[in-house]
N, C-alpha and C. Protein backbone atom coordinates (compact mmCIF):
# COMPACT_ATOMS: atom_id res chain seq x y z
N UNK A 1 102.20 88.06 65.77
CA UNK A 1 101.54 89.10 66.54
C UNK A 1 100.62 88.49 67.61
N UNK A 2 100.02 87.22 67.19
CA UNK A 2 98.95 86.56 68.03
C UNK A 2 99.71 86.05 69.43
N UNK A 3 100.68 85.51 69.04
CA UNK A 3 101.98 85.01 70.12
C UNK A 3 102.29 86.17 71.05
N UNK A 4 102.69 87.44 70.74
CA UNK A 4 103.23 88.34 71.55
C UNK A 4 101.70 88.78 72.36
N UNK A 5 100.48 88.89 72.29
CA UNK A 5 99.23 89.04 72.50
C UNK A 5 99.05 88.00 73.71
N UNK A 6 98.98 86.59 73.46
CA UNK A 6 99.08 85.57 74.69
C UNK A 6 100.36 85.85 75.78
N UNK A 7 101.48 86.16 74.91
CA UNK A 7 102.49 85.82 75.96
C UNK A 7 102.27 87.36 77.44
N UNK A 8 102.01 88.47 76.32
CA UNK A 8 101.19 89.29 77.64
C UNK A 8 100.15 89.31 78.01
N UNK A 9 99.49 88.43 78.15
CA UNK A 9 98.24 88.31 78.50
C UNK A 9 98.66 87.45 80.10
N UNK A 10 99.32 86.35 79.65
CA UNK A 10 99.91 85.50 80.74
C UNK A 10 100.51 86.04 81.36
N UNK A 11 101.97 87.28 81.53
CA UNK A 11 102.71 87.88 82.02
C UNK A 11 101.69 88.81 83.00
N UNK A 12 101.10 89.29 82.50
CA UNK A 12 99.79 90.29 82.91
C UNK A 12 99.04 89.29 84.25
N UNK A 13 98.51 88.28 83.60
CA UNK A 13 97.76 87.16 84.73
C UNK A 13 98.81 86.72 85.37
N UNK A 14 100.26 86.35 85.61
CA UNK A 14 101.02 86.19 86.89
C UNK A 14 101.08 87.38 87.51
N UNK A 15 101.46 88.70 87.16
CA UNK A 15 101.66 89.71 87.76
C UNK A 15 100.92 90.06 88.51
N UNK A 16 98.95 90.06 88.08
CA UNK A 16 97.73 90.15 89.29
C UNK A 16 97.77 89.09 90.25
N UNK A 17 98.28 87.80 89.71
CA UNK A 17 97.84 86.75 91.04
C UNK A 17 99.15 87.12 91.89
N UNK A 18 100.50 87.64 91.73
CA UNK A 18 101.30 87.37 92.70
C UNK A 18 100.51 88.81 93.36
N UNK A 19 100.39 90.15 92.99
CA UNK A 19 99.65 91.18 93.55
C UNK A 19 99.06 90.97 94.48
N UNK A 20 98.20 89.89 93.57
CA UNK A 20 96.60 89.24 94.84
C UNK A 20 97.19 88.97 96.38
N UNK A 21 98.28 87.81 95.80
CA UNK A 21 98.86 87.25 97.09
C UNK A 21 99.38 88.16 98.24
N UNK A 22 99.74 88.90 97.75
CA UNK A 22 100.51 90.20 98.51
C UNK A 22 99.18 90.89 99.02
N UNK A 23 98.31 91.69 98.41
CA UNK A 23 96.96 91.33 98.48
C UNK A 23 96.49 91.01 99.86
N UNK A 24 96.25 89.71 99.78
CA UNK A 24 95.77 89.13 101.23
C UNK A 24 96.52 89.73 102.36
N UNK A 25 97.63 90.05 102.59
CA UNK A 25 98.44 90.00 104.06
C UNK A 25 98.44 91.80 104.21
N UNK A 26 97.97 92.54 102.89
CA UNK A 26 98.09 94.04 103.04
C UNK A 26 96.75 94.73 103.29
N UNK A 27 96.61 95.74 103.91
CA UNK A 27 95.07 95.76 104.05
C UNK A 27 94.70 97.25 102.75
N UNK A 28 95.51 97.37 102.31
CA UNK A 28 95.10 98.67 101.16
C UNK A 28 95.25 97.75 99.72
N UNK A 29 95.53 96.95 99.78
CA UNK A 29 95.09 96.18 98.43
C UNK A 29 94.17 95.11 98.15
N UNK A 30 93.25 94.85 97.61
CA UNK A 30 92.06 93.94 97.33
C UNK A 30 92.47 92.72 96.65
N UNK A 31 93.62 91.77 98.03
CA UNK A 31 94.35 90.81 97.17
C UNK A 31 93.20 89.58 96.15
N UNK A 32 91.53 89.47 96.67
CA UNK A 32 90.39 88.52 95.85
C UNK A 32 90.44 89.39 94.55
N UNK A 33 90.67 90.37 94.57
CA UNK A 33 90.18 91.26 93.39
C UNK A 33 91.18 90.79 92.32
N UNK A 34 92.34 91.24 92.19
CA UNK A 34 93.67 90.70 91.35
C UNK A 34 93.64 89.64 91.18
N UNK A 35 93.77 88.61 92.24
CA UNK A 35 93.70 86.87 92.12
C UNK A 35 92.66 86.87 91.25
N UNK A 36 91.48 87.36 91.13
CA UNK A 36 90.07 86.97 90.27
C UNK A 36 90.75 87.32 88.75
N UNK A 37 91.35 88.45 88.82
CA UNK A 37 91.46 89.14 87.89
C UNK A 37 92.73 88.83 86.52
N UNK A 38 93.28 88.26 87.57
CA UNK A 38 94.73 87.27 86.92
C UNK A 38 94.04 86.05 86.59
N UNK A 39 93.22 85.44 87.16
CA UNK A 39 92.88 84.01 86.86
C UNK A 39 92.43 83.93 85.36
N UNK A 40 91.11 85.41 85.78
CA UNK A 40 90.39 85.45 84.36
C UNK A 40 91.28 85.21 83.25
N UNK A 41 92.67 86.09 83.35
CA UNK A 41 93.48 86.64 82.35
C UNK A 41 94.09 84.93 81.54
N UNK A 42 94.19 84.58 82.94
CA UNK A 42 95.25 83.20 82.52
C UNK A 42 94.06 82.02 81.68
N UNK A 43 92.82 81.92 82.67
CA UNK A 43 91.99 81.07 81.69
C UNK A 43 92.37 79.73 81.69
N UNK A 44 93.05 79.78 83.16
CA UNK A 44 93.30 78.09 83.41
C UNK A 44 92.26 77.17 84.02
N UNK A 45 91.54 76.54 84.12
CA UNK A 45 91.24 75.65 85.27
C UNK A 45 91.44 74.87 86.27
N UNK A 46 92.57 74.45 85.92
CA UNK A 46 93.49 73.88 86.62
C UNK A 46 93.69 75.09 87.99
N UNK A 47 94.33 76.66 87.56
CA UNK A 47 94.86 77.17 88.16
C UNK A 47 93.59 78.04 88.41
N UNK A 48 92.30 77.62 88.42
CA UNK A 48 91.33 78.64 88.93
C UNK A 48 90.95 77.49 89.97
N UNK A 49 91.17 76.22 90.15
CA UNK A 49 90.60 75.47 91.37
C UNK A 49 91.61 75.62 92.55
N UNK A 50 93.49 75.86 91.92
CA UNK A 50 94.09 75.90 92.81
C UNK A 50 94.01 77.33 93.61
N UNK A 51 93.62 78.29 93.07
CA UNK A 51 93.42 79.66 93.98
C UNK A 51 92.13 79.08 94.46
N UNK A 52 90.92 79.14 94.10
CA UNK A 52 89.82 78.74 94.84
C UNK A 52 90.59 78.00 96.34
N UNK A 53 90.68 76.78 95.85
CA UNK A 53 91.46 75.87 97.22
C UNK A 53 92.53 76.38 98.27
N UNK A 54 93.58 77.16 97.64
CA UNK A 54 94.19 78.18 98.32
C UNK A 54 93.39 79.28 99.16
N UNK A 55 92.70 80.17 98.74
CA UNK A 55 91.96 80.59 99.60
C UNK A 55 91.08 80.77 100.47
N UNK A 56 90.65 79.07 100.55
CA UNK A 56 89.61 78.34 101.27
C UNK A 56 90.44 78.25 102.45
N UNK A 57 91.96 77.64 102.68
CA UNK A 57 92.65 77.42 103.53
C UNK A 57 92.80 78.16 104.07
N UNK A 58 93.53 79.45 103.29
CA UNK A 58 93.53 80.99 103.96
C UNK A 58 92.73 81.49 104.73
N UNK A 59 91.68 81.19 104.14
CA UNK A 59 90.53 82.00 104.91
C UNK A 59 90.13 80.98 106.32
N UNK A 60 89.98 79.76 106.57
CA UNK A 60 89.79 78.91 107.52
C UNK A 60 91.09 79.11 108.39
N UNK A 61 92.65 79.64 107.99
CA UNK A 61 93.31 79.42 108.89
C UNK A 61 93.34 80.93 109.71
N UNK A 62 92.68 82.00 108.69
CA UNK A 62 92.63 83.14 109.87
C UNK A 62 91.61 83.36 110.49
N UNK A 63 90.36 82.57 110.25
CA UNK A 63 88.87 82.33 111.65
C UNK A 63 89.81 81.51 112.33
N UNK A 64 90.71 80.33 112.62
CA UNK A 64 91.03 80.03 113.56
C UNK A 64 92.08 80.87 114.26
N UNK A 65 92.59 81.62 113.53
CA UNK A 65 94.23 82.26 114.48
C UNK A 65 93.20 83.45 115.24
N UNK A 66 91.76 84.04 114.39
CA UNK A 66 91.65 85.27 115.04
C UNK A 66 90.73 84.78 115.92
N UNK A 67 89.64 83.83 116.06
CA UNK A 67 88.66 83.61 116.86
C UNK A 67 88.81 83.57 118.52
């Protein structure tokens, strides 16, 4: 029972971060919100520095495209 509990927990945390991603490029969805929200779910570190770092880029490459 504990197994089927993690394995949707994880299914659940990919499903918000790909959301998130989609997210960013849509303007009616709160793609930081999901990404936060999937990360929590997943409880990686690994994969909470790589969104952090991912969206550092993101965000630096659209002050330069829009400035």
């Amino acid at each position: 029972m504990k197994n089927n509990y993690v394995f949707l927990k994880k299914i659940a945390g990919f499903i918000l971060i790909i959301l998130g991603i989609i997210g960013l490029f849509l303007p009616f969805l709160q793609g930081f919100v999901f990404i936060g929200i999937g990360a929590v779910l997943l409880g990686n570190k690994k994969l909470l520095k790589k969104i952090k770092k991912t969206w550092l880029k993101i965000k630096s490459f659209f002050r330069k495209k829009f400035k």
